[in-house]
Every structure is written in structure tokens, then in C-alpha cells.
PDB file of N, CA and C in Angstrom:
ATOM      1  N   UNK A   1      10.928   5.612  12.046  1.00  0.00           N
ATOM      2  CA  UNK A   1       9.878   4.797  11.451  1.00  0.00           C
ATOM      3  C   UNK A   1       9.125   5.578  10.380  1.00  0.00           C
ATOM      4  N   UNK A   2       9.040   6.692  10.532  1.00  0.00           N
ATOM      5  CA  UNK A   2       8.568   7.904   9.528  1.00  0.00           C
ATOM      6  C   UNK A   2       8.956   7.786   8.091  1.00  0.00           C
ATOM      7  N   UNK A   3       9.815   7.440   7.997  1.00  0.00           N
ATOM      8  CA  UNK A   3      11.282   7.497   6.800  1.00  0.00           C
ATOM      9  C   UNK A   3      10.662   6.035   5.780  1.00  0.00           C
ATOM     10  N   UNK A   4       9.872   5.102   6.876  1.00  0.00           N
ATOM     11  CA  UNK A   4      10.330   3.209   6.244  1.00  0.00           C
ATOM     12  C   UNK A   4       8.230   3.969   5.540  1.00  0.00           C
ATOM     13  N   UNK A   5       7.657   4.622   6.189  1.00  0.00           N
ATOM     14  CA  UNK A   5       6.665   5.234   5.896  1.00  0.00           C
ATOM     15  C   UNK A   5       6.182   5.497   4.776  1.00  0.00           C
ATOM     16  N   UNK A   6       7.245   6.661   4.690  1.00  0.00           N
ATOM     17  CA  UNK A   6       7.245   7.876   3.177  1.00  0.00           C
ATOM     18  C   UNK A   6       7.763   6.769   1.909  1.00  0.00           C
ATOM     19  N   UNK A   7       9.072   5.545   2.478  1.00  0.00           N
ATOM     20  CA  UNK A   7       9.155   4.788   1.257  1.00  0.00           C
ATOM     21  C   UNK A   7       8.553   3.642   0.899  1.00  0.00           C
ATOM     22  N   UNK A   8       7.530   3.724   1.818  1.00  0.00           N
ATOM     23  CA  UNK A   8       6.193   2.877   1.107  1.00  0.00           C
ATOM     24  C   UNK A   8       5.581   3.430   0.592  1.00  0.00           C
ATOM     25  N   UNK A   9       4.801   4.959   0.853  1.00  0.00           N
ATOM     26  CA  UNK A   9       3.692   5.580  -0.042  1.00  0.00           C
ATOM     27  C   UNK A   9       4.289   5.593  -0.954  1.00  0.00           C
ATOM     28  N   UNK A  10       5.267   5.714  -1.493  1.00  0.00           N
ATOM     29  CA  UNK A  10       5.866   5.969  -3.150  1.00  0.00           C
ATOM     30  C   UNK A  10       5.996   4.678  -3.719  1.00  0.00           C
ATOM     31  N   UNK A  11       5.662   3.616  -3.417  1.00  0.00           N
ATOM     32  CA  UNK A  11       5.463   2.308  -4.095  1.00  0.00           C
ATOM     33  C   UNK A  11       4.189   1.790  -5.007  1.00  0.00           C
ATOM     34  N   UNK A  12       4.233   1.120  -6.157  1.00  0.00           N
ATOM     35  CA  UNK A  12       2.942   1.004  -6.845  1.00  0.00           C
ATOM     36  C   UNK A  12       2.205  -0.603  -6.297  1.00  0.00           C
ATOM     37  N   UNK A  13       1.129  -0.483  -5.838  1.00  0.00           N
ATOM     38  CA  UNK A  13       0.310  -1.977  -5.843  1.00  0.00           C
ATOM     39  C   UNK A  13      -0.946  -1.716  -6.468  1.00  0.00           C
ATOM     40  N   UNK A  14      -1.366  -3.403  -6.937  1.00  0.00           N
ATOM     41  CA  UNK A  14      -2.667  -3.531  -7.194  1.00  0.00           C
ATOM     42  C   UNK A  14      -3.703  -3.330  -5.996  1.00  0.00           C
ATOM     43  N   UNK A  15      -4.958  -2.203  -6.726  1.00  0.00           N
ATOM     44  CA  UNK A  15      -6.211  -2.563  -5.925  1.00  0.00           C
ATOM     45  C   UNK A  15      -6.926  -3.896  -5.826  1.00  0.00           C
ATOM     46  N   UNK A  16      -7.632  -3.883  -5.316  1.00  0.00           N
ATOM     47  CA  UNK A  16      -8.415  -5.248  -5.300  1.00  0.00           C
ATOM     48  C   UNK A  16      -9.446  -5.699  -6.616  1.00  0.00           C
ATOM     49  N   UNK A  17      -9.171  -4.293  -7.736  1.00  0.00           N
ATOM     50  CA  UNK A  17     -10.094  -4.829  -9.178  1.00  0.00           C
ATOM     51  C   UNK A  17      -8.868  -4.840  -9.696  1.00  0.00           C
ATOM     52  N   UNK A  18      -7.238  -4.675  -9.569  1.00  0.00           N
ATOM     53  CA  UNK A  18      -6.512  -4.972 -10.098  1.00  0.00           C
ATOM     54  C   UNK A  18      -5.665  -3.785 -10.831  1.00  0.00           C
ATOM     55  N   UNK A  19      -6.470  -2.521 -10.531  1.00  0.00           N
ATOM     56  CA  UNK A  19      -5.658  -1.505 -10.659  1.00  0.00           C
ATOM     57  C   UNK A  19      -4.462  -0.981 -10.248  1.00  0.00           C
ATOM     58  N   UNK A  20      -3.414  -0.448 -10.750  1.00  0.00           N
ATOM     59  CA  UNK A  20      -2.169  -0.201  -9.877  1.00  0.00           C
ATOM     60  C   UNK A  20      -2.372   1.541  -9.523  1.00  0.00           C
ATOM     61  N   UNK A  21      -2.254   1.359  -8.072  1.00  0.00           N
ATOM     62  CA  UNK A  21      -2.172   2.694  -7.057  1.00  0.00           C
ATOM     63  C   UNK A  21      -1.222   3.293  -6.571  1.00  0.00           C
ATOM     64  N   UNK A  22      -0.958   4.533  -6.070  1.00  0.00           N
ATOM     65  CA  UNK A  22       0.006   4.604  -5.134  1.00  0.00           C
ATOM     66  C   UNK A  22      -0.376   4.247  -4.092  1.00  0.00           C
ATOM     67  N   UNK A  23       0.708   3.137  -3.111  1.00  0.00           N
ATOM     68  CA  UNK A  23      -0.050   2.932  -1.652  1.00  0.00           C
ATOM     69  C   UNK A  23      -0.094   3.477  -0.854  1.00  0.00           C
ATOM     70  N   UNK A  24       0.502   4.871  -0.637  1.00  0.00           N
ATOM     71  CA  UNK A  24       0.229   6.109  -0.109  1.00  0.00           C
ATOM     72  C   UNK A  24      -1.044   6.687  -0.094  1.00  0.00           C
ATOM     73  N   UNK A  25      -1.292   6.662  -1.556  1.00  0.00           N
ATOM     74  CA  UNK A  25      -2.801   7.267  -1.482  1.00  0.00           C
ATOM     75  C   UNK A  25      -4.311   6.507  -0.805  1.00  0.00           C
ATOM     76  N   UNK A  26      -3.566   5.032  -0.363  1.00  0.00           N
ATOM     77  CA  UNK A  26      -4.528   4.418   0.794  1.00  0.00           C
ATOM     78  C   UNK A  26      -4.766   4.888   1.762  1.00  0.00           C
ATOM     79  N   UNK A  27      -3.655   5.522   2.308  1.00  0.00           N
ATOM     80  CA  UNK A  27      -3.909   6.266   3.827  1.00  0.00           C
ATOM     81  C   UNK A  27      -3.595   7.526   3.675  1.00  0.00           C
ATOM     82  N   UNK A  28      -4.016   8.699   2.782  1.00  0.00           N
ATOM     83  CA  UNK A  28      -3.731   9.827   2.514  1.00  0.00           C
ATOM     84  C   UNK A  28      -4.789  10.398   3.133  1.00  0.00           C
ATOM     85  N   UNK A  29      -6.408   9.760   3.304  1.00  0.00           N
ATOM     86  CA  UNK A  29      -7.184  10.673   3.985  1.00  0.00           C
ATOM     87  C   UNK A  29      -7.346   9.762   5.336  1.00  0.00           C
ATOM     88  N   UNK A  30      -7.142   8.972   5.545  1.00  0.00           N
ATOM     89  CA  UNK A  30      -7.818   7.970   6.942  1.00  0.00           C
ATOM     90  C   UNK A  30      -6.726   7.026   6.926  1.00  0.00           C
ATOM     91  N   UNK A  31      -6.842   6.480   8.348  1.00  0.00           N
ATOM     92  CA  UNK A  31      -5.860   5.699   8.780  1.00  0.00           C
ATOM     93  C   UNK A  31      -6.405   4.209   8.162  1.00  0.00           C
ATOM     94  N   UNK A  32      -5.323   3.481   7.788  1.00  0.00           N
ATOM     95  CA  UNK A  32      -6.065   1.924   7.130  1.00  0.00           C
ATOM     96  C   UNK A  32      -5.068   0.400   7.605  1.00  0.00           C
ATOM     97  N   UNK A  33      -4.941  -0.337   7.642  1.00  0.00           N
ATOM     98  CA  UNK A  33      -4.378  -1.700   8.143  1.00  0.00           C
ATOM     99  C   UNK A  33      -4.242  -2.176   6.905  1.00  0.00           C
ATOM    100  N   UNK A  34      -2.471  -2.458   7.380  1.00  0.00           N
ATOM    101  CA  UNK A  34      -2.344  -2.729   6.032  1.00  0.00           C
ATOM    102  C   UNK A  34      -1.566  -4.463   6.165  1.00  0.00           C
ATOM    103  N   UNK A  35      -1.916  -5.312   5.626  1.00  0.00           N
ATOM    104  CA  UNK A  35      -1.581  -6.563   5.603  1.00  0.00           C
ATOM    105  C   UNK A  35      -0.826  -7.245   4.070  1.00  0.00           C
ATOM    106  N   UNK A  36       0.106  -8.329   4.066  1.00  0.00           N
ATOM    107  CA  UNK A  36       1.104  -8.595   3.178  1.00  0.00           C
ATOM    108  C   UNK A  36       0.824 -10.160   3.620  1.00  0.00           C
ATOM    109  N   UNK A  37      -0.161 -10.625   2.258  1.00  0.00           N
ATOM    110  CA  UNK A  37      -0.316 -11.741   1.941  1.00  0.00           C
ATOM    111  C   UNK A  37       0.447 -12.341   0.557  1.00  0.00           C
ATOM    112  N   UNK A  38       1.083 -13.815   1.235  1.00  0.00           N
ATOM    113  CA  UNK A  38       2.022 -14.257   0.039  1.00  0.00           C
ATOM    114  C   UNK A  38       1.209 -15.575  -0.651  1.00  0.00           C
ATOM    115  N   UNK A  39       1.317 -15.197  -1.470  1.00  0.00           N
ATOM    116  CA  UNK A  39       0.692 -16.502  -2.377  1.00  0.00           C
ATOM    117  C   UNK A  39       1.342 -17.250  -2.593  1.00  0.00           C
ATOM    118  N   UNK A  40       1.086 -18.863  -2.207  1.00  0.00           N
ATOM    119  CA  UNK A  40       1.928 -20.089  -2.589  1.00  0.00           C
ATOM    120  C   UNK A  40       1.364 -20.704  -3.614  1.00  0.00           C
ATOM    121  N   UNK A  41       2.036 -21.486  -4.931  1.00  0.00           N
ATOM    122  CA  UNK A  41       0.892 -22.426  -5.762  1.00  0.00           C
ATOM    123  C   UNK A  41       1.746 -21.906  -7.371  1.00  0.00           C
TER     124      UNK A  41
END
């Protein structure tokens, strides 16, 4: 599960002002919940 981990932190998403991050660097200092909302419309 370690492995499906490391190849998410190396992925780019928007912050919530719309900036693109690494999503790694979300949980690089603290643990965070991470949720995958799909937009219909």
C-alpha cells in the first residue's frame, strides 16, 4: 500500500484557490483525509 502512496504524492492537484500542488506536500508534515469528489453538470 506504501508504493499506491509514493504514486500519489508525485501527482499535481488544484488547491482550493486553484493553485496546482504536489499532493504529497499535503501530508508531508501532518496526517490529512483525503476525499475524491466528481463533478457532474
Amino acid at each position: 500500500m506504501l508504493d499506491r502512496a509514493d504514486d500519489l504524492a508525485k501527482l499535481t492537484v488544484q488547491d482550493e484557490h486553484g493553485r496546482s500542488v504536489e499532493l504529497g506536500s499535503l501530508w508531508a508534515d501532518h496526517a490529512i483525509v483525503l476525499a475524491f469528489v466528481r463533478h457532474f453538470g
